[in-house]
Protein backbone atom coordinates (compact mmCIF):
# COMPACT_ATOMS: atom_id res chain seq x y z
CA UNK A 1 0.00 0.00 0.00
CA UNK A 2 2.75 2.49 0.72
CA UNK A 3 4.79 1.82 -2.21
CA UNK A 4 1.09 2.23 -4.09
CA UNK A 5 1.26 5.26 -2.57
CA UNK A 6 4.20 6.88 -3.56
CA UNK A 7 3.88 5.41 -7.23
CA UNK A 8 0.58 7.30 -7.43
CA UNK A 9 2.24 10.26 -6.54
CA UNK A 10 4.99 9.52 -9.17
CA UNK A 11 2.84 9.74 -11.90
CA UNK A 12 1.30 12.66 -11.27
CA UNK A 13 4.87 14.70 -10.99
CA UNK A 14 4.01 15.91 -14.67
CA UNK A 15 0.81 17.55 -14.19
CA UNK A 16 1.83 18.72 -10.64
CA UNK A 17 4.57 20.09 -12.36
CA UNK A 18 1.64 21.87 -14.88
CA UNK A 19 -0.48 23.13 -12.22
CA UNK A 20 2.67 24.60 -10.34
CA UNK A 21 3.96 26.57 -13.53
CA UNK A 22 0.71 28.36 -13.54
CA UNK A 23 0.44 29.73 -9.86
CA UNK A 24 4.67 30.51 -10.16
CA UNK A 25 3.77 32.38 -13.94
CA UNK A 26 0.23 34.45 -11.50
CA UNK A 27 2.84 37.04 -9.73
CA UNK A 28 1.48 37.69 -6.32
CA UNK A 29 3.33 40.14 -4.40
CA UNK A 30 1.31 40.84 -1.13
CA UNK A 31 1.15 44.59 -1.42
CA UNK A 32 -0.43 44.46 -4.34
CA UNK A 33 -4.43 43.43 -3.47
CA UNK A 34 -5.47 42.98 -7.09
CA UNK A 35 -2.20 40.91 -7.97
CA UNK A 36 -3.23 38.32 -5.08
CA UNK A 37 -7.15 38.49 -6.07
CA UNK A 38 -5.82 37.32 -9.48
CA UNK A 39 -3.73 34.28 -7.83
CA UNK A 40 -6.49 33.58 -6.03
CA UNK A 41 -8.38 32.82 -9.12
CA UNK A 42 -5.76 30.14 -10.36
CA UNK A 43 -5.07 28.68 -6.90
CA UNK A 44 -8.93 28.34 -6.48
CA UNK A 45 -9.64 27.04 -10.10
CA UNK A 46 -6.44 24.18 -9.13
CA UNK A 47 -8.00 23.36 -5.76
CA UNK A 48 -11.54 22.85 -6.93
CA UNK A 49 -10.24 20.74 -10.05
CA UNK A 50 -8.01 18.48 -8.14
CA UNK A 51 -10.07 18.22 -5.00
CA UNK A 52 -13.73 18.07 -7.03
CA UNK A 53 -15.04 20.48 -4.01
CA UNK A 54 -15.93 24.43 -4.50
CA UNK A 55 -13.90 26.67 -2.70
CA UNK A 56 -14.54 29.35 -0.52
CA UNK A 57 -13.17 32.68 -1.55
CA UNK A 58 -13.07 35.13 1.75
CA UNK A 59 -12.08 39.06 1.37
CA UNK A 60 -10.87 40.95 4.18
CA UNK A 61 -9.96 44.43 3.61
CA UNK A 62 -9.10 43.74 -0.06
CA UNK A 63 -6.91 40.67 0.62
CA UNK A 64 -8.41 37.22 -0.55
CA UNK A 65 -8.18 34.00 1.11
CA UNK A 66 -9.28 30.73 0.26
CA UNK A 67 -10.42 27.99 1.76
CA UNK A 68 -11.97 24.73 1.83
CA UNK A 69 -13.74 22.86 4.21
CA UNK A 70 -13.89 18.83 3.54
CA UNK A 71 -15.64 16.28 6.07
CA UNK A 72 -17.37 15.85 9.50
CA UNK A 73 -15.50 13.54 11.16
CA UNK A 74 -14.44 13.73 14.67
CA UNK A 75 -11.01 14.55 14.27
CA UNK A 76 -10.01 17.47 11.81
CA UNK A 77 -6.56 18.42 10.38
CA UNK A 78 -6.16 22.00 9.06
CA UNK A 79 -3.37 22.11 6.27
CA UNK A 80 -2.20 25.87 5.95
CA UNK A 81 -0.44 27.82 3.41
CA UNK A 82 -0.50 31.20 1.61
CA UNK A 83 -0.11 32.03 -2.15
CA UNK A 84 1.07 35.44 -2.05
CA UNK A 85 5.10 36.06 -2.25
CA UNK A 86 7.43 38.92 -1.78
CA UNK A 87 8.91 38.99 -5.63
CA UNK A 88 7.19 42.32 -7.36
CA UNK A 89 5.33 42.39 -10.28
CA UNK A 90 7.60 41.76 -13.45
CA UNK A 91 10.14 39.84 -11.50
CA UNK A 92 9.34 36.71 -14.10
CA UNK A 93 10.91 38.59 -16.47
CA UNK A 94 14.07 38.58 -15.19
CA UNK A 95 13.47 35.22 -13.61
CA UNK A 96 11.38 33.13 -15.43
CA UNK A 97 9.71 29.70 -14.25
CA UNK A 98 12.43 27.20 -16.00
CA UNK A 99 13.01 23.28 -15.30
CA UNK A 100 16.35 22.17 -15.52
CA UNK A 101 18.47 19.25 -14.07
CA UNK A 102 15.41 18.54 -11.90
CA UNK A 103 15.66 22.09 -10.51
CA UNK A 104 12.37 24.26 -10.62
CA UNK A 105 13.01 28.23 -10.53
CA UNK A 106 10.59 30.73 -10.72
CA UNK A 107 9.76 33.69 -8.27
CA UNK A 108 7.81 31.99 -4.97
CA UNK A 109 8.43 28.61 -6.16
CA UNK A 110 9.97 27.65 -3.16
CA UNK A 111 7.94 30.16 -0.80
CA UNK A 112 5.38 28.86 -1.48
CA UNK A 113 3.34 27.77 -4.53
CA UNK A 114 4.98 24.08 -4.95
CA UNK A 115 3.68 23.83 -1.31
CA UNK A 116 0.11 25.13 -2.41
CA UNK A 117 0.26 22.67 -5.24
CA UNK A 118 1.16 19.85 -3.05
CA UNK A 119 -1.64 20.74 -0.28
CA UNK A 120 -4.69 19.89 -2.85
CA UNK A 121 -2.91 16.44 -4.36
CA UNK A 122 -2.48 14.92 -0.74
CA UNK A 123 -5.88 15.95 0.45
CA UNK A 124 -7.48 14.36 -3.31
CA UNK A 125 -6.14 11.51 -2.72
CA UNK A 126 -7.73 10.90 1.60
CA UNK A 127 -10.66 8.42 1.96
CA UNK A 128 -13.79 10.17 0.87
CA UNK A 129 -15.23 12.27 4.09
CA UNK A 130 -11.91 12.62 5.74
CA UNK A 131 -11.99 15.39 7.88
CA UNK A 132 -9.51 18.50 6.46
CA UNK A 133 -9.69 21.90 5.72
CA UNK A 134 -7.21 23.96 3.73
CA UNK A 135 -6.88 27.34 4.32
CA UNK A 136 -4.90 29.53 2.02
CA UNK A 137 -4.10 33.02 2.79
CA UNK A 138 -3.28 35.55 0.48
CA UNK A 139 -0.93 37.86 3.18
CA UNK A 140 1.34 35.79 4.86
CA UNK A 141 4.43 37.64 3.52
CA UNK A 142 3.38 41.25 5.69
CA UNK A 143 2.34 39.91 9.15
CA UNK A 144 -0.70 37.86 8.56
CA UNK A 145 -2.68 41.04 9.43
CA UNK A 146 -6.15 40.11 7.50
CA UNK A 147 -5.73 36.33 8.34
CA UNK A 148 -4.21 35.69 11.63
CA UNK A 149 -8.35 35.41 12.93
CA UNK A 150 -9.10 33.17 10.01
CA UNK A 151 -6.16 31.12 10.48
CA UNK A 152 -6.84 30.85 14.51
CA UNK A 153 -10.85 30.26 14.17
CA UNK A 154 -10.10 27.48 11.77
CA UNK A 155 -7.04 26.10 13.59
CA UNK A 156 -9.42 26.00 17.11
CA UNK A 157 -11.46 23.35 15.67
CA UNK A 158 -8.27 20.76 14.73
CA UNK A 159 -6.45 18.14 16.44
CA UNK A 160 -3.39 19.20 14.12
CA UNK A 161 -2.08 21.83 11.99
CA UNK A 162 0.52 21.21 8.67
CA UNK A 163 2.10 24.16 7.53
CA UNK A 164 3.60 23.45 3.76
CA UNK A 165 5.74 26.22 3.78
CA UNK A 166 9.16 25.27 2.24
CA UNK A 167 11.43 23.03 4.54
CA UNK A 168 14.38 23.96 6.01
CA UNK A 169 18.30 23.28 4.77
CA UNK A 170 18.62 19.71 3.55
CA UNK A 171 14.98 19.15 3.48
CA UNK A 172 14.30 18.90 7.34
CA UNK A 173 10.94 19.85 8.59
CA UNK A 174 10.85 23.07 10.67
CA UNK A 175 9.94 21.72 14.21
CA UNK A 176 10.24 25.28 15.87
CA UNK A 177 10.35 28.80 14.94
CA UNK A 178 11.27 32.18 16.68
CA UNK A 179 8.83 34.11 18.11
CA UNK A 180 8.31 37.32 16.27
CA UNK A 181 7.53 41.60 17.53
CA UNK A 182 8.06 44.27 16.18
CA UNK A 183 8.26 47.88 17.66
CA UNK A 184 8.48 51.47 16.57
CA UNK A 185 9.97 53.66 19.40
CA UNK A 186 9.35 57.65 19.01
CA UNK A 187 11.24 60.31 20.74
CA UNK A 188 9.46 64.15 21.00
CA UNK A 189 12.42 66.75 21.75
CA UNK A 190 12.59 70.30 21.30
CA UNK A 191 14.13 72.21 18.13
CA UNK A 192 16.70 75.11 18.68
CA UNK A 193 19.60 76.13 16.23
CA UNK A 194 22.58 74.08 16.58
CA UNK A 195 25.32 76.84 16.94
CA UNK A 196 23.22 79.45 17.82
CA UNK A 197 21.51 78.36 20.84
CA UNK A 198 21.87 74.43 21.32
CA UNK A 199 21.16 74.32 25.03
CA UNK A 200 17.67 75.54 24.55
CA UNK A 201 16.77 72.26 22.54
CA UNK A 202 16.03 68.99 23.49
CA UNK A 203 18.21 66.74 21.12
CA UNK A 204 15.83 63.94 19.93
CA UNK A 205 18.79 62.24 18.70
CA UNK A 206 21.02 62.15 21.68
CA UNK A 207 18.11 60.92 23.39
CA UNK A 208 17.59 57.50 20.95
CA UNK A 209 21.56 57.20 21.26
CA UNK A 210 20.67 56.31 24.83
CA UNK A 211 17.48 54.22 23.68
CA UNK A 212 19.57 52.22 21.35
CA UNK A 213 22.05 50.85 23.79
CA UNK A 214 19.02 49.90 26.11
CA UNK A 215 17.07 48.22 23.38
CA UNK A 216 20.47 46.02 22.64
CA UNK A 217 20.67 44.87 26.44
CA UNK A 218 17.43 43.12 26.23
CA UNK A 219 19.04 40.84 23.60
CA UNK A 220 20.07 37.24 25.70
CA UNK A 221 22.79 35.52 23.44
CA UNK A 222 22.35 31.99 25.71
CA UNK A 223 18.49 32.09 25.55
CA UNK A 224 19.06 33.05 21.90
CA UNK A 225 17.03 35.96 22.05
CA UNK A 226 17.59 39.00 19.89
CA UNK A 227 16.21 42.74 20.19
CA UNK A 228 18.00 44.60 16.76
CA UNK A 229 17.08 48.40 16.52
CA UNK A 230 16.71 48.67 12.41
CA UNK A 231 15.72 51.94 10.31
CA UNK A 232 16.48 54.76 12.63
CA UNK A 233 15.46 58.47 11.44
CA UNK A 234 16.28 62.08 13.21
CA UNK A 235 16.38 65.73 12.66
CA UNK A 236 15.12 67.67 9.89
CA UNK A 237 18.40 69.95 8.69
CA UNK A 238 22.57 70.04 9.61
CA UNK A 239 21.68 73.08 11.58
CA UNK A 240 18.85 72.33 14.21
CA UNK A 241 18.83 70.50 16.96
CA UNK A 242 16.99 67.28 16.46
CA UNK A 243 13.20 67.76 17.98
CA UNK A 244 12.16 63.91 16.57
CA UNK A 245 13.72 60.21 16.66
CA UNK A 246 12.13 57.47 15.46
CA UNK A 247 13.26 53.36 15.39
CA UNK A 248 12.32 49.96 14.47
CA UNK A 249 13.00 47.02 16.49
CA UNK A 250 12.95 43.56 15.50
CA UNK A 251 13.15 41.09 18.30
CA UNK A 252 13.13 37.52 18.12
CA UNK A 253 12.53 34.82 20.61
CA UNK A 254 12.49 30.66 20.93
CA UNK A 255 10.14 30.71 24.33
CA UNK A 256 6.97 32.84 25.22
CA UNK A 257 8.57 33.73 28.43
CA UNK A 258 11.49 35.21 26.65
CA UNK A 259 9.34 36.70 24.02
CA UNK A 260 6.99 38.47 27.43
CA UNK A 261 10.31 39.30 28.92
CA UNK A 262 11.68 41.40 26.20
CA UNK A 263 7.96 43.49 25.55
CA UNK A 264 8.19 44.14 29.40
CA UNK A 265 11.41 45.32 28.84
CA UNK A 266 10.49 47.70 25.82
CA UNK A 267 7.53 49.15 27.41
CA UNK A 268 9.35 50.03 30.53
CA UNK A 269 12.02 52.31 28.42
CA UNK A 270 11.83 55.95 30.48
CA UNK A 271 13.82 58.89 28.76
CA UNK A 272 17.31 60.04 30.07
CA UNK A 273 17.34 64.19 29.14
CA UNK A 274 15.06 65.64 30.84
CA UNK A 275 11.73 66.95 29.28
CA UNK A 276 12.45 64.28 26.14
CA UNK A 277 9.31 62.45 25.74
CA UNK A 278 8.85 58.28 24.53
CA UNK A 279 6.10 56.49 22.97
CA UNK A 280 6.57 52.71 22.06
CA UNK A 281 4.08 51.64 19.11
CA UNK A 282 3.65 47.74 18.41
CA UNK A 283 4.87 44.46 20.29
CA UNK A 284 4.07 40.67 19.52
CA UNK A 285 2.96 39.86 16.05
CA UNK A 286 3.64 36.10 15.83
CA UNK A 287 4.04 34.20 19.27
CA UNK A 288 6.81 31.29 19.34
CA UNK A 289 5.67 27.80 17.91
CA UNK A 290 8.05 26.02 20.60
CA UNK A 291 9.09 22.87 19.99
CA UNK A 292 6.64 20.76 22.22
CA UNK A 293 4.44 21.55 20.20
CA UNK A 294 5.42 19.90 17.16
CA UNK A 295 7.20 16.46 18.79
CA UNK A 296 4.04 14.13 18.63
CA UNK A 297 3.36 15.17 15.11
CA UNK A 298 7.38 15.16 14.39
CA UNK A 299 7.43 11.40 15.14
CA UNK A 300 4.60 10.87 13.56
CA UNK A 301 6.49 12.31 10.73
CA UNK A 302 9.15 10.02 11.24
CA UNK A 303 7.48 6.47 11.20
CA UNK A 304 5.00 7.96 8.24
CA UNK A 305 8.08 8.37 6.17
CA UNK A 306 10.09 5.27 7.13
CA UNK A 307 7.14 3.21 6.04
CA UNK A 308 7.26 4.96 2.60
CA UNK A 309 10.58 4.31 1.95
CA UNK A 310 11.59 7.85 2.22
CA UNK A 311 14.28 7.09 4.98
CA UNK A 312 14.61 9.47 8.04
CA UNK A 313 13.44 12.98 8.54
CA UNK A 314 15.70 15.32 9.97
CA UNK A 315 13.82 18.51 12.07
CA UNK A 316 15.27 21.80 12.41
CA UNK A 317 14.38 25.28 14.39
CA UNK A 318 14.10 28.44 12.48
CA UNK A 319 14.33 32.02 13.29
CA UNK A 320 11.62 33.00 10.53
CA UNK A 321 8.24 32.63 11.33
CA UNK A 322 4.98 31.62 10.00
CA UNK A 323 1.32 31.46 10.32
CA UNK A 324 2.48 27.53 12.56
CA UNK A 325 3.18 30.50 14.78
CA UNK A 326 -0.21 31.47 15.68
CA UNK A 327 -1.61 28.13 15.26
CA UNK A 328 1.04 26.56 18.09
CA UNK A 329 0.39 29.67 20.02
CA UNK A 330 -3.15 28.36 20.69
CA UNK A 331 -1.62 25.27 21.94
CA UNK A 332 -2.59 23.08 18.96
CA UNK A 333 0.04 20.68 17.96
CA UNK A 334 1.26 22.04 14.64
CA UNK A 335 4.34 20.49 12.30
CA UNK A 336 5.77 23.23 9.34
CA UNK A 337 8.37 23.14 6.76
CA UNK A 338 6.49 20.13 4.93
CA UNK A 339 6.18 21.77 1.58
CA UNK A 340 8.83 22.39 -1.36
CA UNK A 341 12.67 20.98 -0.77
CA UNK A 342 15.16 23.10 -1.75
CA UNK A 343 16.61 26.61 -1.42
CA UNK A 344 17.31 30.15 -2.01
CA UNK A 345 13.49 31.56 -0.18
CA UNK A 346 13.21 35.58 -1.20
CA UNK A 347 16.56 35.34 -3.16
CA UNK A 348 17.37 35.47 -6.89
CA UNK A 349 18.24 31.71 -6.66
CA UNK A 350 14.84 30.48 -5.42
CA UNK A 351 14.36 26.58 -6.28
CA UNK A 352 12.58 23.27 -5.35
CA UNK A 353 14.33 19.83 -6.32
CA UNK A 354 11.55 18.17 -8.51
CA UNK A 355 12.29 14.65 -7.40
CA UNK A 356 11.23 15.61 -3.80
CA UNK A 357 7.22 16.90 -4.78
CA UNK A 358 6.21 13.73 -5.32
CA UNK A 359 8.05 12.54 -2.14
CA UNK A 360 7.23 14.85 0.16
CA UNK A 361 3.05 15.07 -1.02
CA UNK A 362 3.29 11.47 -0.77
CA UNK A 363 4.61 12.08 2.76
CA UNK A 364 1.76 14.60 3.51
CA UNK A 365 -1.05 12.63 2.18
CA UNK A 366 0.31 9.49 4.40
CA UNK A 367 0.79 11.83 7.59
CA UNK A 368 -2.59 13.09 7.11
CA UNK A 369 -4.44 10.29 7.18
CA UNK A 370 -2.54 8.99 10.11
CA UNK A 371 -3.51 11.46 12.74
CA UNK A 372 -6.89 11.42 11.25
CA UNK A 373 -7.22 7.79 13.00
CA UNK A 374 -8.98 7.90 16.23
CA UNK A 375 -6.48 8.66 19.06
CA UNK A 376 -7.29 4.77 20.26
CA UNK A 377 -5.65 3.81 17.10
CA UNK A 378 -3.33 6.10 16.56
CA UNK A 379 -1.62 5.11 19.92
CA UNK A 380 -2.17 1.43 19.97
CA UNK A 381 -1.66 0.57 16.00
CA UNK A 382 1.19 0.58 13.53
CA UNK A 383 1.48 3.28 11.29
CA UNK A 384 1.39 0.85 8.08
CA UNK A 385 -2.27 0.37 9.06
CA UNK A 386 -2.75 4.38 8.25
CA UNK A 387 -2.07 3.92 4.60
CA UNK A 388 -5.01 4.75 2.65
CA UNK A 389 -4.73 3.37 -1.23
């Protein structure tokens, strides 16, 4: 049954190969809300052909999503992706899909339309009523802004999430991921003419100097924990005294506690100079997905892929995040980095290894159906017994 499995698979690498050319060739930079409407018309006309189910196309402030809803069984996987990309419009023309050497290229090949590709062949080829829904998101690539409450209020109904974003280095599945926030730290001063009378201001800039170094500190090198001040912006000419500041902080964390730590730690930031006035703007935006919460479906992984012959899975933590962040945040068990294998994610040398999309959907479609099992059999039964045809 498993090799059955992974021959099926096999023979559909041509037309998943097809079907992938055509959402790489629908540019879909997220900025651009008519660019991802239009993707959303291929990636919904390839779901509802492969899958034989309408879709459900959901707007939210101009953004589209998609979504389909399969099943009413009593366990419920939610497979989760996103078909917008960072690459602007006209990037194919100076980096058109190609196949070569069993390389694909292509802007968002790898990040992540082989993964949107793969997401409706698994899920066609589940026992009929099997209890999934795919949820596709169309702003993944700016903060999840329009989605993150879609992606929770479909999440709070599964026993597991899979995320087929690309996989990490060497193919290994992404089994945690830094907790993401993201500040903007404003300093009011007072203006006054440099050499004329520079006592009389309030330097702005002088002020952040101090801000900076503080916003550093909360960095923890052993907890691996970093707070980076970015794009920093002061003073309006050579010759005045700087009345404004402005920064952006990026901070990343593994833990929550960490991630809580360093927001305390930004929020309590007081000015030095007296009469200089702060005002912190923003904080979490994608809580960690820590690594208990993606063991049980890890191992899972692990025996899944053994029994197809696709020999053992190596897992990996990431700094980058995702939308697994939100979903492990709620405390449901969530597994990413099952999509494309390859390289080069929002570079010019962006590529999936073609060999490994029939491999890895194969690996989905098995993992699926797996923790779709009741949890009686899931515990007590070998995996080999979760093979569907």
């Amino acid at each position: 049954m498993t090799t059955e499995r992974l021959d099926h698979f096999h023979a559909l690498t041509d037309r998943m190969l097809q079907d992938i050319r055509i959402l790489v060739e629908t540019e879909s930079p997220s900025a651009d809300l008519n660019a991802v409407a239009h993707s959303a018309d291929k990636v919904l006309s390839l779901g509802e052909r492969v899958l034989g189910v309408e879709g459900e196309r959901i707007v939210i402030d101009g953004c589209t999503h998609l979504k389909w809803r399969l099943g009413e069984g009593e366990r419920r996987v939610l497979i989760l992706g996103h078909h917008d990309t960072v690459w602007p419009l006209g990037t194919l023309a100076k980096h058109p899909y190609a196949q070569e050497g069993g390389v694909l290229r292509g802007p968002g090949n790898f990040d992540m339309k082989v993964g949107v590709a793969m997401a409706f062949y698994a899920v066609s080829t589940l026992d009929p009523g099997s209890s999934v829904t795919i949820l596709i998101t169309g702003d993944e690539e700016i903060g999840s802004h329009t989605s993150r409450n879609l992606i929770e209020s479909a999440a709070a109904e599964c026993a597991a999430v899979f995320v087929l974003e690309a996989s990490a280095d060497g193919g290994a599945l992404k089994i945690g991921r830094k907790g993401m926030s993201d500040y903007r730290v404003s300093v009011s001063g007072r203006a006054a003419h440099a050499g004329l009378e520079p006592e009389k201001g309030i330097n702005a800039a002088v002020e952040m100097s101090h801000q900076v170094l503080r916003i550093a500190a909360l960095a923890s090198e052993p907890q691996g924990t970093s707070a980076v001040p970015t794009v920093l912006s002061a003073g309006t000419t050579t010759n005045t005294v700087p009345a404004t500041a402005d920064i952006s902080v990026d901070v990343r964390a593994w833990t929550q506690e960490e991630q809580d730590r360093v927001d305390i730690g930004m929020r309590s930031l007081t000015a030095v100079l007296p009469g200089a006035v702060l005002s912190i703007a923003g904080g979490v935006n994608r809580p960690p997905m820590e690594k208990t919460m993606s063991s049980s479906l890890f191992e899972s992984a692990r025996a899944v892929a053994l029994t197809l012959g696709l020999g053992e899975l190596r897992g990996a933590k990431v700094g980058g995040g995702s939308d697994g962040n939100f979903t492990a945040g709620l405390g449901i068990p969530t597994l990413d980095g099952l999509g494309a294998v390859g390289g080069g994610a929002h570079a010019d040398n962006e590529h999936s290894v073609v060999a490994e999309i029939p491999r890895r959907t194969a690996l989905v479609a098995g993992l699926i159906k797996h923790t779709l099992l009741p949890v009686a059999e899931t515990n007590d039964e070998p995996i080999t017994s979760a093979m569907g045809r």
